[in-house]
PDB file of N, CA and C in Angstrom:
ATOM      1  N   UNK A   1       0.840  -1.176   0.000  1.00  0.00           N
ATOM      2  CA  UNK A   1       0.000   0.000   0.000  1.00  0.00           C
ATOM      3  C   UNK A   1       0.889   1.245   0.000  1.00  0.00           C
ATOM      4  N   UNK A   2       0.610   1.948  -0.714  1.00  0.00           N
ATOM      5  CA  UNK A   2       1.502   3.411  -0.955  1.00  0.00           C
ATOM      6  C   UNK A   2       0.894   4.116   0.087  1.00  0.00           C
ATOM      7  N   UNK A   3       1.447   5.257   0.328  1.00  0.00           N
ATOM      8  CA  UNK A   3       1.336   6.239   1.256  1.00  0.00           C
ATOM      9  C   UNK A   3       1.418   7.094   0.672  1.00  0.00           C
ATOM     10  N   UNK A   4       0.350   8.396   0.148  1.00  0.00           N
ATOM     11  CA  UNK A   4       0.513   9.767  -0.507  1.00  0.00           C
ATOM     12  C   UNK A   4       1.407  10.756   0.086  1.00  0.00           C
ATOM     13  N   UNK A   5       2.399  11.163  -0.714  1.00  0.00           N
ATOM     14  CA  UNK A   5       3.154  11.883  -0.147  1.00  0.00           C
ATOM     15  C   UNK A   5       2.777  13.609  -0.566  1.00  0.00           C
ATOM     16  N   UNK A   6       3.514  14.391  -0.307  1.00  0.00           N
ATOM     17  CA  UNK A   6       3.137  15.674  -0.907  1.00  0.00           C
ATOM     18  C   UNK A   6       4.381  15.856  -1.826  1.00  0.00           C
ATOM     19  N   UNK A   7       3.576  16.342  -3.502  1.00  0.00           N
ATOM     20  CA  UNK A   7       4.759  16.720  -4.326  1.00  0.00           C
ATOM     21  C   UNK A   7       5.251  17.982  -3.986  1.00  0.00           C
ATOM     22  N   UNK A   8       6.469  17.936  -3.972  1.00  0.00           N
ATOM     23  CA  UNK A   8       7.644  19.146  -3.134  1.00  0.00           C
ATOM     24  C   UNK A   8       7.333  20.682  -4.766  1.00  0.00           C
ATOM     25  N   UNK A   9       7.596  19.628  -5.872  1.00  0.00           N
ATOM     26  CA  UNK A   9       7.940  20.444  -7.245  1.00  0.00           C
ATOM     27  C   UNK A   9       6.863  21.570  -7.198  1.00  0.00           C
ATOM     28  N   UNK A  10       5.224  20.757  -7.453  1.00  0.00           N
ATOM     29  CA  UNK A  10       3.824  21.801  -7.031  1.00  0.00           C
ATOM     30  C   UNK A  10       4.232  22.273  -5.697  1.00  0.00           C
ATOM     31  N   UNK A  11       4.311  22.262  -4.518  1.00  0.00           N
ATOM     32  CA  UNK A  11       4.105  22.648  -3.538  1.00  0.00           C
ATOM     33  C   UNK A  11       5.068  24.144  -3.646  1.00  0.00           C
ATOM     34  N   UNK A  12       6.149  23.941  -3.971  1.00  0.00           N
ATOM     35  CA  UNK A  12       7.149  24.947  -4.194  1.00  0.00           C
ATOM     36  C   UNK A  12       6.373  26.512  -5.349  1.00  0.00           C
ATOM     37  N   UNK A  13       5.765  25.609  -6.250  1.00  0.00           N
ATOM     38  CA  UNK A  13       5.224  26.640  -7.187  1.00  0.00           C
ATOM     39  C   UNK A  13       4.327  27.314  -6.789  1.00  0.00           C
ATOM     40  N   UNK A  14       3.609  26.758  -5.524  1.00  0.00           N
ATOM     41  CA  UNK A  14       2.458  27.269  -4.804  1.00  0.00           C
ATOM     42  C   UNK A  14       2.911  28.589  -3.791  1.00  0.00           C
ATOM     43  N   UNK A  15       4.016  27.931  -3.460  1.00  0.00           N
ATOM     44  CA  UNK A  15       4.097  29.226  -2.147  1.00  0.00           C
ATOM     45  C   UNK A  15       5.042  30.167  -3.003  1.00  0.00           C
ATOM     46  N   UNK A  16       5.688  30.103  -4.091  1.00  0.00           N
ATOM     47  CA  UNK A  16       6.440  30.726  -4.529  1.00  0.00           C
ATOM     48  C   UNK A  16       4.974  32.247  -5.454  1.00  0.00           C
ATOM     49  N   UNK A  17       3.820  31.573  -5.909  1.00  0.00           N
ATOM     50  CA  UNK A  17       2.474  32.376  -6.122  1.00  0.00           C
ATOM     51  C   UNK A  17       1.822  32.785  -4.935  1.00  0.00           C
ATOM     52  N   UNK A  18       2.488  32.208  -3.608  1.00  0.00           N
ATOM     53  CA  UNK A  18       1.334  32.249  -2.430  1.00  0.00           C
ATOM     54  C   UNK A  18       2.422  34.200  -2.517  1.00  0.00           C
ATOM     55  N   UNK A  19       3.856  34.184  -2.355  1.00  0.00           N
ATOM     56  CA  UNK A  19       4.562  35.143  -1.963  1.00  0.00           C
ATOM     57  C   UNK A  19       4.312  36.063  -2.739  1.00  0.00           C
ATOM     58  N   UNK A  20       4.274  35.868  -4.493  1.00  0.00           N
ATOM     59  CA  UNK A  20       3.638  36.959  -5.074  1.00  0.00           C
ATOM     60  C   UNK A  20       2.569  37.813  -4.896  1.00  0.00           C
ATOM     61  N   UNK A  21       1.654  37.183  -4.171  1.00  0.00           N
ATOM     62  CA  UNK A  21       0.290  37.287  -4.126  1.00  0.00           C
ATOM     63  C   UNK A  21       0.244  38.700  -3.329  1.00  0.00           C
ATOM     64  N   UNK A  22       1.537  37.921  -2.051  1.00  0.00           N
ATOM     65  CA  UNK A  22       2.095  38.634  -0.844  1.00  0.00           C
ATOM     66  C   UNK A  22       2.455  39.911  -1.040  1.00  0.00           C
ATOM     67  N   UNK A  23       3.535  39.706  -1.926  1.00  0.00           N
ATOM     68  CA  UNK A  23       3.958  41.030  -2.521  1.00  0.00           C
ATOM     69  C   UNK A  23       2.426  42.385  -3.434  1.00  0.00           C
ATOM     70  N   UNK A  24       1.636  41.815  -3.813  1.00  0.00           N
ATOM     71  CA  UNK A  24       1.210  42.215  -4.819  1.00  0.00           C
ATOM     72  C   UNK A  24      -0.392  42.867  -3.838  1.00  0.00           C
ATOM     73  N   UNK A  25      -0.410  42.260  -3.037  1.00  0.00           N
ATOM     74  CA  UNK A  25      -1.242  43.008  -1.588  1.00  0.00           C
ATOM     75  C   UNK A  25      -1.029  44.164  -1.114  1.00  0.00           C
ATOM     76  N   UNK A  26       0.981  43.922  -0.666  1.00  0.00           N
ATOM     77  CA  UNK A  26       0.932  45.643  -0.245  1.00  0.00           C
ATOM     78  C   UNK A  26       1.329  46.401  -1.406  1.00  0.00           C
ATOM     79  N   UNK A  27       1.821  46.022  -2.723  1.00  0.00           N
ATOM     80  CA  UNK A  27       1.621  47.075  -3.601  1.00  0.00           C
ATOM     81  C   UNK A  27       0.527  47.863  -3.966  1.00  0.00           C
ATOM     82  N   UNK A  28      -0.299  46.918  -4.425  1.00  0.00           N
ATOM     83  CA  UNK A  28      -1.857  47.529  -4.671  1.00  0.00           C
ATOM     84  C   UNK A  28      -2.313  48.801  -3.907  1.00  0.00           C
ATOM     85  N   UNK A  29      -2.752  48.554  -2.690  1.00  0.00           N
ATOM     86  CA  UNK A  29      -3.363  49.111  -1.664  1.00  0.00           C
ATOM     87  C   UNK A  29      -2.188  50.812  -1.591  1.00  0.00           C
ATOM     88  N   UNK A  30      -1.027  50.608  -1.866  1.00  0.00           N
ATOM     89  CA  UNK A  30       0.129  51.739  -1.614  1.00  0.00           C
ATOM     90  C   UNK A  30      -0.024  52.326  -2.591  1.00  0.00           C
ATOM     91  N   UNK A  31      -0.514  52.131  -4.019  1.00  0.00           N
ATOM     92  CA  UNK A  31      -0.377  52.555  -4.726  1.00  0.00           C
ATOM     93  C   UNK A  31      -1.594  53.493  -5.266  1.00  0.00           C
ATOM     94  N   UNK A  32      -2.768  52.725  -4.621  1.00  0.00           N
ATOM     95  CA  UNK A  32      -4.098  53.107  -4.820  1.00  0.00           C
ATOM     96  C   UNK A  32      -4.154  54.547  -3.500  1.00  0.00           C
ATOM     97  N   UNK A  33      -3.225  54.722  -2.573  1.00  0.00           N
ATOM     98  CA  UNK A  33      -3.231  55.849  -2.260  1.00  0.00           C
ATOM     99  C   UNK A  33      -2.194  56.812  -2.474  1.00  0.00           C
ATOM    100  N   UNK A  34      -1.621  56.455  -3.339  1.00  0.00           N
ATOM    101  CA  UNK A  34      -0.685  57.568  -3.874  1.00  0.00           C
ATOM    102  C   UNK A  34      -1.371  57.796  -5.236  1.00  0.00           C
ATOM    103  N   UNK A  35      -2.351  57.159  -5.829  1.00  0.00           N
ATOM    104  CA  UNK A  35      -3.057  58.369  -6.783  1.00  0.00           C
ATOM    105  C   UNK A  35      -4.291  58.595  -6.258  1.00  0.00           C
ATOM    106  N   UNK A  36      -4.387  58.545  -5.149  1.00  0.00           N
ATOM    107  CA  UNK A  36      -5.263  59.482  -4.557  1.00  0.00           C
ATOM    108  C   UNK A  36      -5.192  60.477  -3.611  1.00  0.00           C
ATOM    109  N   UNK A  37      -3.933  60.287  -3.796  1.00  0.00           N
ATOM    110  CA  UNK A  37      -3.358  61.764  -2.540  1.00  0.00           C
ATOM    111  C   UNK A  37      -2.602  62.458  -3.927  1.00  0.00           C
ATOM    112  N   UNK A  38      -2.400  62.533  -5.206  1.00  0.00           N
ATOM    113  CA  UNK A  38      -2.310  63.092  -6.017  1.00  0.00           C
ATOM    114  C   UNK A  38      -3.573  63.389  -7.135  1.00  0.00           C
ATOM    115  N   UNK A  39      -4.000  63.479  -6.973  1.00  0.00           N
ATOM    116  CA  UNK A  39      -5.238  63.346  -7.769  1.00  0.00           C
ATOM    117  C   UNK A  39      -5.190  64.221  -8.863  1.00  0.00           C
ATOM    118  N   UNK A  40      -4.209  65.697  -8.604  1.00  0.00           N
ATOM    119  CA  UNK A  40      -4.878  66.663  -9.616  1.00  0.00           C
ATOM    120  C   UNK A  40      -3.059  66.329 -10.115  1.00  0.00           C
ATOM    121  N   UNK A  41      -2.465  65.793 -10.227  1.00  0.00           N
ATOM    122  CA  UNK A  41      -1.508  65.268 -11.251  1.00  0.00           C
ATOM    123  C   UNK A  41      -2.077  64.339 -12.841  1.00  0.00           C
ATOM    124  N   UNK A  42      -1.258  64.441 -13.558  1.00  0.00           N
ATOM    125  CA  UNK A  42      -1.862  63.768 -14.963  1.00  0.00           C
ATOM    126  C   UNK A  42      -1.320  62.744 -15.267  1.00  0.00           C
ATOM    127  N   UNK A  43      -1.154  62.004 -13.961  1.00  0.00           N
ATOM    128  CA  UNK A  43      -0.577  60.378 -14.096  1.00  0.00           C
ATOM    129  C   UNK A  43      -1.764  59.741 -12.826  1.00  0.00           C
ATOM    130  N   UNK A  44      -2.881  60.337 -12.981  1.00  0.00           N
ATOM    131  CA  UNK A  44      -3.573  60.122 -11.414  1.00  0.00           C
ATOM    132  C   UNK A  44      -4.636  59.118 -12.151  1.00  0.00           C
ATOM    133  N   UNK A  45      -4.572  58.802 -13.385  1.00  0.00           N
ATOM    134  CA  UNK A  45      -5.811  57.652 -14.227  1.00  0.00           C
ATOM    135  C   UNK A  45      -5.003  56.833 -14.369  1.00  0.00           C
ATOM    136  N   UNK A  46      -3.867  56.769 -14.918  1.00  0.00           N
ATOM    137  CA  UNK A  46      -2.923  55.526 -15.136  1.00  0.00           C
ATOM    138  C   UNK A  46      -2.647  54.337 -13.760  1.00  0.00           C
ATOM    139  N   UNK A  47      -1.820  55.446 -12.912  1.00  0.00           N
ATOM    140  CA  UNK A  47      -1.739  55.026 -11.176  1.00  0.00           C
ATOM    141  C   UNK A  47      -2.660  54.238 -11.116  1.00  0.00           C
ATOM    142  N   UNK A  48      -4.040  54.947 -10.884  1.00  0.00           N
ATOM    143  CA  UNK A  48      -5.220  54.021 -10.472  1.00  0.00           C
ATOM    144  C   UNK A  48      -5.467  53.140 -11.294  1.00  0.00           C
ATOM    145  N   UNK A  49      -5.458  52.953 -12.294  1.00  0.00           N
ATOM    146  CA  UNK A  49      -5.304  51.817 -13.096  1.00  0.00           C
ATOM    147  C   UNK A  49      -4.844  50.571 -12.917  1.00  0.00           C
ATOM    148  N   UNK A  50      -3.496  50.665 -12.496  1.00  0.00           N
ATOM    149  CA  UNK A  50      -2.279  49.683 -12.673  1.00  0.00           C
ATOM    150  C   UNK A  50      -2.276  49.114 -11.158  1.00  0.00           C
ATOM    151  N   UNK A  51      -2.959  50.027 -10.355  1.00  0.00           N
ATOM    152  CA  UNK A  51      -2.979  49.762  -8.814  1.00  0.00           C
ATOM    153  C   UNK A  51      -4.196  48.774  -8.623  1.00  0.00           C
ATOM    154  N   UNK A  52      -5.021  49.305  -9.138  1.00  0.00           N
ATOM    155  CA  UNK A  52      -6.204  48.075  -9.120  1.00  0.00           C
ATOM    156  C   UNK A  52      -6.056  47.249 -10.041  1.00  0.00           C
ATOM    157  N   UNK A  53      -5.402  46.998 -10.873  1.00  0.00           N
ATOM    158  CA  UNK A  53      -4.890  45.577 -11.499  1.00  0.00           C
ATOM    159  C   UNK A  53      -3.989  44.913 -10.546  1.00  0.00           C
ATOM    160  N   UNK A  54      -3.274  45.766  -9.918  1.00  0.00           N
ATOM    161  CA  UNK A  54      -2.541  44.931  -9.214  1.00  0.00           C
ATOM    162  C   UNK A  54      -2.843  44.355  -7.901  1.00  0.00           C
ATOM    163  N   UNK A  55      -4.267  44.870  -7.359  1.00  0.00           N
ATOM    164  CA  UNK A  55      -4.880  44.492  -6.184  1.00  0.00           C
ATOM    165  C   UNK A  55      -6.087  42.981  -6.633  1.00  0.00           C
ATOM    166  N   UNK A  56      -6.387  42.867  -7.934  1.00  0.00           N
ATOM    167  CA  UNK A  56      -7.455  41.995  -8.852  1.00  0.00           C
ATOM    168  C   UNK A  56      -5.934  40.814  -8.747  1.00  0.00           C
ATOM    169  N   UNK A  57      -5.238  40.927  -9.210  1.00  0.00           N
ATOM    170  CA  UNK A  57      -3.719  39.767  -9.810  1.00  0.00           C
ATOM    171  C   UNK A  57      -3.286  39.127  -8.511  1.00  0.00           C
ATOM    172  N   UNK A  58      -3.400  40.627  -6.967  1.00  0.00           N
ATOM    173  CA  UNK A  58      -3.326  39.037  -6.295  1.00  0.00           C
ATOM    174  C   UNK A  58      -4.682  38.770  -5.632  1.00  0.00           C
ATOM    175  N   UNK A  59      -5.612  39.209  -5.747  1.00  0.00           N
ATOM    176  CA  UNK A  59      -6.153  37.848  -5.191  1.00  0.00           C
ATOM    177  C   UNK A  59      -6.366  36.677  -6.433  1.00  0.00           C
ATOM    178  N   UNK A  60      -6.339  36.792  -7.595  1.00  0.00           N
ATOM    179  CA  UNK A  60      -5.754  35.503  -8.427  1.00  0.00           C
ATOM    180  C   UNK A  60      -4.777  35.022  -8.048  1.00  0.00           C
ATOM    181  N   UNK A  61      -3.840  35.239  -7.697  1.00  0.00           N
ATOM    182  CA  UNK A  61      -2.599  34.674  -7.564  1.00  0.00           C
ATOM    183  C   UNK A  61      -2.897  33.927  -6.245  1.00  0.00           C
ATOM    184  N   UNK A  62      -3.224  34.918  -4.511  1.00  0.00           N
ATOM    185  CA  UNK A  62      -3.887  34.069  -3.910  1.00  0.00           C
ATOM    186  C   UNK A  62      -4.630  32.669  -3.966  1.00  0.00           C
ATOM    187  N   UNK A  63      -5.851  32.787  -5.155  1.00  0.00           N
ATOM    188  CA  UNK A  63      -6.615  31.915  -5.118  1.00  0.00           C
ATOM    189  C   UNK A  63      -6.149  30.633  -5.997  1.00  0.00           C
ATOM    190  N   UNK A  64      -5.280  30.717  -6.809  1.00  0.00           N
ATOM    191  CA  UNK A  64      -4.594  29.793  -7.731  1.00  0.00           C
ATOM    192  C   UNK A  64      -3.286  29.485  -6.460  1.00  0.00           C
ATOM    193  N   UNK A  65      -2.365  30.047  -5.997  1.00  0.00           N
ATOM    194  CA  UNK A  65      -1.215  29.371  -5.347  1.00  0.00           C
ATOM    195  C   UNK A  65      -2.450  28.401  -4.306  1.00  0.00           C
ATOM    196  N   UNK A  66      -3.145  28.660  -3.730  1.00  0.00           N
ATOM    197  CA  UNK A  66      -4.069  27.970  -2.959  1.00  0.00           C
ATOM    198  C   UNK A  66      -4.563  26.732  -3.259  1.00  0.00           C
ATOM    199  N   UNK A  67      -4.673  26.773  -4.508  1.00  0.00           N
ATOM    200  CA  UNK A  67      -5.085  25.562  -5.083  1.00  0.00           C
ATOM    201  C   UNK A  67      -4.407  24.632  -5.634  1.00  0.00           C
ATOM    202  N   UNK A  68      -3.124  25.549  -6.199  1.00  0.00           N
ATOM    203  CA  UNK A  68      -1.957  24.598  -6.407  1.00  0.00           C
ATOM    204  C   UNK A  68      -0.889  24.082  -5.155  1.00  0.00           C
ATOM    205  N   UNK A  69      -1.044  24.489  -3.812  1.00  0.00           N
ATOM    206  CA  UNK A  69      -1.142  24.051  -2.644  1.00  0.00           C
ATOM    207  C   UNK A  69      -1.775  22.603  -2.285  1.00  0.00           C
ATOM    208  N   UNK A  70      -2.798  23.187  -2.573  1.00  0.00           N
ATOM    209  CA  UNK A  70      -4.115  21.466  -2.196  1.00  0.00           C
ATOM    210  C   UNK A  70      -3.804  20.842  -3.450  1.00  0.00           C
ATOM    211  N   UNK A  71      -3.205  20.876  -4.532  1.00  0.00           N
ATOM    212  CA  UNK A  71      -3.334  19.987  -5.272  1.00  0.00           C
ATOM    213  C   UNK A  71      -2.303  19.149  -5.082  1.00  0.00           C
ATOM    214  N   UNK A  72      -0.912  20.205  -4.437  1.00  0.00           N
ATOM    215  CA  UNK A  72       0.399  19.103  -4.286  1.00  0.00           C
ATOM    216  C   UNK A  72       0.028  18.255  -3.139  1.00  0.00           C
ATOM    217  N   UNK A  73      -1.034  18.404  -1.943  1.00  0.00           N
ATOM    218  CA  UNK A  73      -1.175  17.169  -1.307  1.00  0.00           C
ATOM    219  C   UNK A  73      -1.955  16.311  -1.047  1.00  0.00           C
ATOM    220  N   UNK A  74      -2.709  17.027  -2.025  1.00  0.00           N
ATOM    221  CA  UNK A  74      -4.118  15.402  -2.382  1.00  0.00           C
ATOM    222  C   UNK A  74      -4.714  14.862  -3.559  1.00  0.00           C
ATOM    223  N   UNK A  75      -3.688  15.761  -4.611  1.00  0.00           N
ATOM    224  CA  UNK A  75      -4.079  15.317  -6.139  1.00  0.00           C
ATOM    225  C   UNK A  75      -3.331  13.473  -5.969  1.00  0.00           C
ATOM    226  N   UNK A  76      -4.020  13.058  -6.873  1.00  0.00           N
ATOM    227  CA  UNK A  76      -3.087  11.893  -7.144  1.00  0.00           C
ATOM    228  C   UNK A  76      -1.909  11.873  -8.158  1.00  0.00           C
ATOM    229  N   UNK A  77      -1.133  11.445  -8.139  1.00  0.00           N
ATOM    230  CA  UNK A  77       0.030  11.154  -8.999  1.00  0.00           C
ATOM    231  C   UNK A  77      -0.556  11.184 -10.144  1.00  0.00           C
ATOM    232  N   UNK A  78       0.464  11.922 -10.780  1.00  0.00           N
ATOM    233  CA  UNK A  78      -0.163  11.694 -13.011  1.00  0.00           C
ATOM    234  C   UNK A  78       1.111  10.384 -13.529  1.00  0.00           C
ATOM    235  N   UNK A  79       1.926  10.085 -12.653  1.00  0.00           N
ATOM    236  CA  UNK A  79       2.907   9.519 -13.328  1.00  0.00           C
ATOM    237  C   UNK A  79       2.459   7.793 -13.638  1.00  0.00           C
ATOM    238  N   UNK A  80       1.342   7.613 -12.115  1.00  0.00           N
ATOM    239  CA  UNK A  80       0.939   6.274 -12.369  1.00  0.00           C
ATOM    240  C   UNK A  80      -0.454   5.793 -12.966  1.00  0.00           C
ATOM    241  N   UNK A  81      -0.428   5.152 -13.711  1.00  0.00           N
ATOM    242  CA  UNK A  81      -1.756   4.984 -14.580  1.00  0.00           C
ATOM    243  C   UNK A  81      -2.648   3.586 -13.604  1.00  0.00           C
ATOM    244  N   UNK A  82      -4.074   4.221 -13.345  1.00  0.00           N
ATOM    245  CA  UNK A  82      -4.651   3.443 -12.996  1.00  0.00           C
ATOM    246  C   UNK A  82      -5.196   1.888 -14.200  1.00  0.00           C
ATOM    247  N   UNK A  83      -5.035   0.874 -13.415  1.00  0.00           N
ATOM    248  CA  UNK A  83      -5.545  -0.033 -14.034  1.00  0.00           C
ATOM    249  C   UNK A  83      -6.090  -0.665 -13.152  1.00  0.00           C
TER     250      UNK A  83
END
């Protein structure tokens, strides 16, 4: 009887998206108030732009490293073919 182990390779890709995610949390939010404490500048539509893309990317990134998390420790193996 095998024993499921957790794949290290996914698991790694997971937290390595879990950290982006990380990163991409406090950018957002920093950025979304620096074009709003500039507002009457003519980079104050772009800013907000790129800031709320970047607050939307991580919680994707969140919700995908999350899943590629649970998948490294309860997907089954692709290498072995059921018969």
């Amino acid at each position: 009887m095998d024993t499921k182990r957790t794949n290290k390779d996914v698991l790694i890709k997971g937290l390595k998206k879990m950290g982006l995610s990380l990163l991409c949390m406090f950018l957002g939010p920093t950025l979304i108030y620096v074009a709003f404490s500039n507002q009457e500048k003519p980079l104050y539509i772009p800013i907000l732009i790129v800031a709320i893309l970047i607050c939307v990317l991580a919680v994707y990134l969140a919700f995908n490293g999350l899943k590629t998390i649970m998948d490294s420790m309860f997907d089954k193996p692709s290498s072995k073919k059921a018969s």
